[in-house]
C-alpha atoms as a PDB file:
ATOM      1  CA  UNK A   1       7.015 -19.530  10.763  1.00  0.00           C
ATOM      2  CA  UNK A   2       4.170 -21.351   9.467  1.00  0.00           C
ATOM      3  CA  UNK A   3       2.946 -19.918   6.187  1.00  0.00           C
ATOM      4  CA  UNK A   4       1.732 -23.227   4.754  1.00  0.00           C
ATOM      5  CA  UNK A   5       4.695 -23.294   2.019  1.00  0.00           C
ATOM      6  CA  UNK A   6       7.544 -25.378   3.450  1.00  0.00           C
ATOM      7  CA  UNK A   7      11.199 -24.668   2.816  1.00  0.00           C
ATOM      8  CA  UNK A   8      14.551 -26.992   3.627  1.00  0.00           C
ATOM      9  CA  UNK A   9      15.702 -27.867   6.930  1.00  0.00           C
ATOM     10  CA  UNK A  10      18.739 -26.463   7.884  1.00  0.00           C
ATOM     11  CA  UNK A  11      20.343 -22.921   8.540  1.00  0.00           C
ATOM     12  CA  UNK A  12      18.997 -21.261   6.072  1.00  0.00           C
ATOM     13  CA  UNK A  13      15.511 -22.586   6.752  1.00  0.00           C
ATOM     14  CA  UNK A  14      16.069 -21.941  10.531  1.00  0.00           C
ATOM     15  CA  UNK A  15      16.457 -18.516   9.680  1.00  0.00           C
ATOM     16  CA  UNK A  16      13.401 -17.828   7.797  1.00  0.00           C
ATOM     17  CA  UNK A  17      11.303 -19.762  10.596  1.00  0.00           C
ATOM     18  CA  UNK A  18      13.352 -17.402  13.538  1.00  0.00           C
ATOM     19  CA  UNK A  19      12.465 -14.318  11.251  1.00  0.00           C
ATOM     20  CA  UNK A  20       9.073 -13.260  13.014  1.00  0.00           C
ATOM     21  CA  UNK A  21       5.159 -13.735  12.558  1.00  0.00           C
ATOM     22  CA  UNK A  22       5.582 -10.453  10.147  1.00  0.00           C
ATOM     23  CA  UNK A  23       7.251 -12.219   7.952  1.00  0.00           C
ATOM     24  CA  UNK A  24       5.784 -14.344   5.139  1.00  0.00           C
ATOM     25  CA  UNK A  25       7.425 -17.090   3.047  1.00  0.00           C
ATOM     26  CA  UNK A  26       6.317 -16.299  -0.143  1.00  0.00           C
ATOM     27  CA  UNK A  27       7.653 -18.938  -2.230  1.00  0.00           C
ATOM     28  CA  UNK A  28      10.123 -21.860  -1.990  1.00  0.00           C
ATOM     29  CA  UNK A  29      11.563 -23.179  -5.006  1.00  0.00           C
ATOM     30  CA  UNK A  30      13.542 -26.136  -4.237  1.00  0.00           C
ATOM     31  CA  UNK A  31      15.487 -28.456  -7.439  1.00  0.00           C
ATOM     32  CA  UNK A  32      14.702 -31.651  -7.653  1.00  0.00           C
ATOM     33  CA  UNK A  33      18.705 -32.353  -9.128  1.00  0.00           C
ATOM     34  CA  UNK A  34      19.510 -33.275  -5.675  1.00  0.00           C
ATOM     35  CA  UNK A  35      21.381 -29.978  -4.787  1.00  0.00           C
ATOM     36  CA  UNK A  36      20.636 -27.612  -1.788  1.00  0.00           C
ATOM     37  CA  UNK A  37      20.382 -24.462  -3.595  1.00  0.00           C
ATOM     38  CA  UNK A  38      17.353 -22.890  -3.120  1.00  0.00           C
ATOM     39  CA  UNK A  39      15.238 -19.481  -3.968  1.00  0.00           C
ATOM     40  CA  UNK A  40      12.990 -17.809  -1.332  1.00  0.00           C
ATOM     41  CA  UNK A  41      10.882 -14.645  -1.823  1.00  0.00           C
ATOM     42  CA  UNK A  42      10.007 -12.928   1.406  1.00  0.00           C
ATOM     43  CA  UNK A  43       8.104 -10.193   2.396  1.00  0.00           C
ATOM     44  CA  UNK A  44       8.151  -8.404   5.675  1.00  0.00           C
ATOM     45  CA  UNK A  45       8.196  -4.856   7.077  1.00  0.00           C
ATOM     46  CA  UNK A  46      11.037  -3.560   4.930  1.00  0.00           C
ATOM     47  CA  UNK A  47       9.422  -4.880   1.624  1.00  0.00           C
ATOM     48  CA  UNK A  48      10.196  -7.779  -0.681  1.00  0.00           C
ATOM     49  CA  UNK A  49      13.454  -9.913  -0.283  1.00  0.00           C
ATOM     50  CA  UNK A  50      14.194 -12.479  -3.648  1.00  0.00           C
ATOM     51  CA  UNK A  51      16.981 -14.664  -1.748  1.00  0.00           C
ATOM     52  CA  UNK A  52      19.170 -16.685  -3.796  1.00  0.00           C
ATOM     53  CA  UNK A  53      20.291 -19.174  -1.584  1.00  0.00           C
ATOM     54  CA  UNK A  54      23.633 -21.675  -2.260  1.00  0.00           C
ATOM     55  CA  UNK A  55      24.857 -24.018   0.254  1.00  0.00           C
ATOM     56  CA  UNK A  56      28.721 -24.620  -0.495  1.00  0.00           C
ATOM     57  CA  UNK A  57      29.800 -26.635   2.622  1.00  0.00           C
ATOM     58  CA  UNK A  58      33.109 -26.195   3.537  1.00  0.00           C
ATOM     59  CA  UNK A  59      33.516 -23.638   0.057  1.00  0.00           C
ATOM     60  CA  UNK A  60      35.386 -20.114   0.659  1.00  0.00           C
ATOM     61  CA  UNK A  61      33.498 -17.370  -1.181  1.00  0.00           C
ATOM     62  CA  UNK A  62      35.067 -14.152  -2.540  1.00  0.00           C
ATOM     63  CA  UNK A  63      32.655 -11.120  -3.059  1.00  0.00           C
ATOM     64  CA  UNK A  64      33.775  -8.211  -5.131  1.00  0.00           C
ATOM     65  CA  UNK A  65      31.575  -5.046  -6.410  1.00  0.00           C
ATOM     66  CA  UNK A  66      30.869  -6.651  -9.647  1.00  0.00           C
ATOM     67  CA  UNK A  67      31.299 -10.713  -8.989  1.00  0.00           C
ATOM     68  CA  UNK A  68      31.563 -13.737  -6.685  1.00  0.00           C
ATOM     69  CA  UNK A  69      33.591 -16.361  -6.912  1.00  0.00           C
ATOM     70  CA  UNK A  70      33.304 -19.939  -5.044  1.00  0.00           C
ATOM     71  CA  UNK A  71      36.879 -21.982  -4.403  1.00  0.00           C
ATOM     72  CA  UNK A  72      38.544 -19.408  -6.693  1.00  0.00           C
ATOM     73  CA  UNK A  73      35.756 -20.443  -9.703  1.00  0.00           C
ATOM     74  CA  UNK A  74      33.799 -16.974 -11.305  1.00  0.00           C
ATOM     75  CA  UNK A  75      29.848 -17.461 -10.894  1.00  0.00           C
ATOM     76  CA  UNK A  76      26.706 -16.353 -12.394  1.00  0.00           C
ATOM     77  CA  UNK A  77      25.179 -16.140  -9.196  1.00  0.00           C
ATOM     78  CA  UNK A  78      24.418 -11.921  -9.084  1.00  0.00           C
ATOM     79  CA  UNK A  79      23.166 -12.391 -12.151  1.00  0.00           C
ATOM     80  CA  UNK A  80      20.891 -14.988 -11.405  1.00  0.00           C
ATOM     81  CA  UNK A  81      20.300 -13.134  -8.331  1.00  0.00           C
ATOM     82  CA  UNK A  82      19.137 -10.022 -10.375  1.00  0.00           C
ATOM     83  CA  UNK A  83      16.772 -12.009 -12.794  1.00  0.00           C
ATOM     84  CA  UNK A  84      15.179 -13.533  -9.665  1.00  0.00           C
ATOM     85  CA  UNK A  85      14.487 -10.454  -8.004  1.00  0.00           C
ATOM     86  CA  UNK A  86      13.050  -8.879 -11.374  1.00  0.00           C
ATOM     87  CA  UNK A  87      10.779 -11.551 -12.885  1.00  0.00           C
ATOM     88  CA  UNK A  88       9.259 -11.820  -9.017  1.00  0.00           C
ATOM     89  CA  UNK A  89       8.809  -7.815  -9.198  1.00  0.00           C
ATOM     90  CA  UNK A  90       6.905  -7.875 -11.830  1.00  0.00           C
ATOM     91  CA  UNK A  91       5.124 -10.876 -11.512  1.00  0.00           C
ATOM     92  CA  UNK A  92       3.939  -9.468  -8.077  1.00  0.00           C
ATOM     93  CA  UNK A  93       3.285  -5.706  -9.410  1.00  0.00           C
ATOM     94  CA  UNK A  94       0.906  -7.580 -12.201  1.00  0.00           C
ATOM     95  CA  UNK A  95      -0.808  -9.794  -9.506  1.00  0.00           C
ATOM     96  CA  UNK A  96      -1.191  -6.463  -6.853  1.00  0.00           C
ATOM     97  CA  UNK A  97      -1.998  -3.777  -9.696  1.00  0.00           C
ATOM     98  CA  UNK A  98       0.708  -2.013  -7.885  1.00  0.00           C
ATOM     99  CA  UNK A  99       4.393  -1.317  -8.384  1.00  0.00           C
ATOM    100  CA  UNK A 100       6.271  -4.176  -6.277  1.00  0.00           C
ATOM    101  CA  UNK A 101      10.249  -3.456  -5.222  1.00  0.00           C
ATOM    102  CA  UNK A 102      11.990  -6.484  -4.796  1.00  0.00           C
ATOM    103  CA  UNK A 103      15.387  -6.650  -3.311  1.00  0.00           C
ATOM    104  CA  UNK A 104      18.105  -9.273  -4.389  1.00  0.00           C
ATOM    105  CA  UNK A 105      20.159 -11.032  -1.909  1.00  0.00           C
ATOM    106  CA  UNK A 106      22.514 -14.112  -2.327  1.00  0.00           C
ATOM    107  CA  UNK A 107      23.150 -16.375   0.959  1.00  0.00           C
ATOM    108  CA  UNK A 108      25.592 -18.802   0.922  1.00  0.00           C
ATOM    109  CA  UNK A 109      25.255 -21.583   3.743  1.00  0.00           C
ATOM    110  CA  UNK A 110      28.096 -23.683   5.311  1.00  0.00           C
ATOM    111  CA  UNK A 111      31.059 -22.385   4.349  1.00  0.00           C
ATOM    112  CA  UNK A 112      34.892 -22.553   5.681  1.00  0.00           C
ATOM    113  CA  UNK A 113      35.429 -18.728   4.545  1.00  0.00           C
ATOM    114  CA  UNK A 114      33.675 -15.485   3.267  1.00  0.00           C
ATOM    115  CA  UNK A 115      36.055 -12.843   1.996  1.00  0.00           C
ATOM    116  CA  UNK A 116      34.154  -9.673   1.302  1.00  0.00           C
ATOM    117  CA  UNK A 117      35.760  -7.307  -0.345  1.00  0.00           C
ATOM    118  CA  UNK A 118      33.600  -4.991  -2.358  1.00  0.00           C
ATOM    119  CA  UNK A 119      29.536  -5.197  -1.624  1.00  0.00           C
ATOM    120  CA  UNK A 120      28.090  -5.300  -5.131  1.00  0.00           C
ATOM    121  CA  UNK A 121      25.793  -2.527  -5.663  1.00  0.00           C
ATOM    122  CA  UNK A 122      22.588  -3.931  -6.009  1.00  0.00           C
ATOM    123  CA  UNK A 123      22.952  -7.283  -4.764  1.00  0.00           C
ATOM    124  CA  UNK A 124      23.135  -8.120  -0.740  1.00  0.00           C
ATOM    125  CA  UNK A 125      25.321 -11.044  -0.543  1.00  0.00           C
ATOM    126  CA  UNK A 126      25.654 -12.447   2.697  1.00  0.00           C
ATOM    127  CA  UNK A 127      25.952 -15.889   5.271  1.00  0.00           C
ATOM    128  CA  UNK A 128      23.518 -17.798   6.745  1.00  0.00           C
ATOM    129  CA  UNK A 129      24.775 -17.028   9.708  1.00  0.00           C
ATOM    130  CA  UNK A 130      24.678 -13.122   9.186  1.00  0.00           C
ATOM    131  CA  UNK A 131      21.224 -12.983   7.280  1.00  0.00           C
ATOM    132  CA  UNK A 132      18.923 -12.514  10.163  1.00  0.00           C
ATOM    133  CA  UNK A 133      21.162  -9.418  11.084  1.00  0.00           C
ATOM    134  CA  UNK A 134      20.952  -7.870   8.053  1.00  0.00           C
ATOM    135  CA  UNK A 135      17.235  -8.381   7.714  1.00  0.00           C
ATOM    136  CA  UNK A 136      16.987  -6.819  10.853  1.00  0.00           C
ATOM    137  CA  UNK A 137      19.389  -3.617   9.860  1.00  0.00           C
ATOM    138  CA  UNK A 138      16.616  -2.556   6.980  1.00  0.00           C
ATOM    139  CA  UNK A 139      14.557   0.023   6.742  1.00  0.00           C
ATOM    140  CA  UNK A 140      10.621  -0.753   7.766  1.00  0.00           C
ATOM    141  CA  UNK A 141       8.864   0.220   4.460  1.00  0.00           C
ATOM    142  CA  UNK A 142       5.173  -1.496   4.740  1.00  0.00           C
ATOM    143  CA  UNK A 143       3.151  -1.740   7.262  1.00  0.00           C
ATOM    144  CA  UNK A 144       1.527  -5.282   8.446  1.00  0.00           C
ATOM    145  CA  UNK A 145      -1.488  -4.667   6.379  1.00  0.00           C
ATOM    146  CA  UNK A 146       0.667  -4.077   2.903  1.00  0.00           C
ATOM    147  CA  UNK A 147       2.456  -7.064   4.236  1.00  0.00           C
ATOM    148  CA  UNK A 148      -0.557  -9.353   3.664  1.00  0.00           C
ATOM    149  CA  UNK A 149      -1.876  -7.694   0.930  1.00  0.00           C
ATOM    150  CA  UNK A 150       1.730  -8.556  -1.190  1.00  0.00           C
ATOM    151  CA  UNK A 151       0.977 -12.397   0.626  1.00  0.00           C
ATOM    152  CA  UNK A 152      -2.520 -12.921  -0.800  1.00  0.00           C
ATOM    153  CA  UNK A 153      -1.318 -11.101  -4.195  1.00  0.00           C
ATOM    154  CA  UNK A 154       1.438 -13.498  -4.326  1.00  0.00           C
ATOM    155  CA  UNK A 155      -0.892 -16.302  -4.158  1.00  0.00           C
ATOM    156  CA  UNK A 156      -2.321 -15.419  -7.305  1.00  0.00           C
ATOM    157  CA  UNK A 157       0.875 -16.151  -9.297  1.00  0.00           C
ATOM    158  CA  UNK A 158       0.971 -19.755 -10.779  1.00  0.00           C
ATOM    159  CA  UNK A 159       4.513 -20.756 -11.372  1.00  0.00           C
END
């Protein structure tokens, strides 16, 4: 996918580029601390996707209806996850003049073991390896034209 906004190399970023010319790469925010965590925004046919992304190589990951935890050790990732997906909702429902729905997912990358037990309720939390899938299992909601309308209103967000 080339949407002139470049994201890491590896599985996660393999993903996004296998997703489909319907998809746009909103924005990448990569840290400069060294880490591989990242934060994408995407938009495609079924809407707007905030991914929190969190590469753990070799971590296990436990998933439970109202937390996560990473080698045994509680996280603030849903959390995070949430705030992501509601500052870019309303930053992108100013910049459209039109309500925005934004979707929060968390994918971990590289890990040795991912125990779901409970899906939280309104945070996706999934694998690299099973993100295209469930990308794929949603809903269509906006047609290509609503698609690039959310792109070029997204572009109007300094960050």
């Amino acid at each position: 996918m080339d949407n002139g906004v470049q994201i890491e190399s590896g599985s996660i970023g393999d993903v996004v580029g296998r997703l489909g010319p319907e998809w746009r790469l909103l924005h990448s925010v990569i840290p400069t601390d060294g880490s591989d965590d990242s934060d994408h925004l995407l938009v495609g046919p079924p809407g707007v996707v905030a991914l929190t992304t969190r590469h753990r190589p070799g971590a296990t990951v436990w998933v439970g209806a109202r937390s996560v935890t990473v080698d045994g050790q509680h996280t603030t990732i849903l959390h995070n996850a949430r705030s992501h997906a509601e500052r870019s909702a309303g930053l992108l429902t100013v910049a459209s003049g039109r309500k925005i729905a934004v979707t929060p997912a968390v994918v971990f990358a590289d890990l040795a073991g991912f125990n779901l037990q409970h899906m939280p309720a309104d945070v996706h939390v999934t694998t690299d390896r099973r993100l295209r899938g469930w990308l794929g299992s949603l809903a269509i909601r906006l047609e290509a034209d609503e698609i690039e309308a959310i792109a070029v209103a997204s572009s109007r967000i300094s960050r």
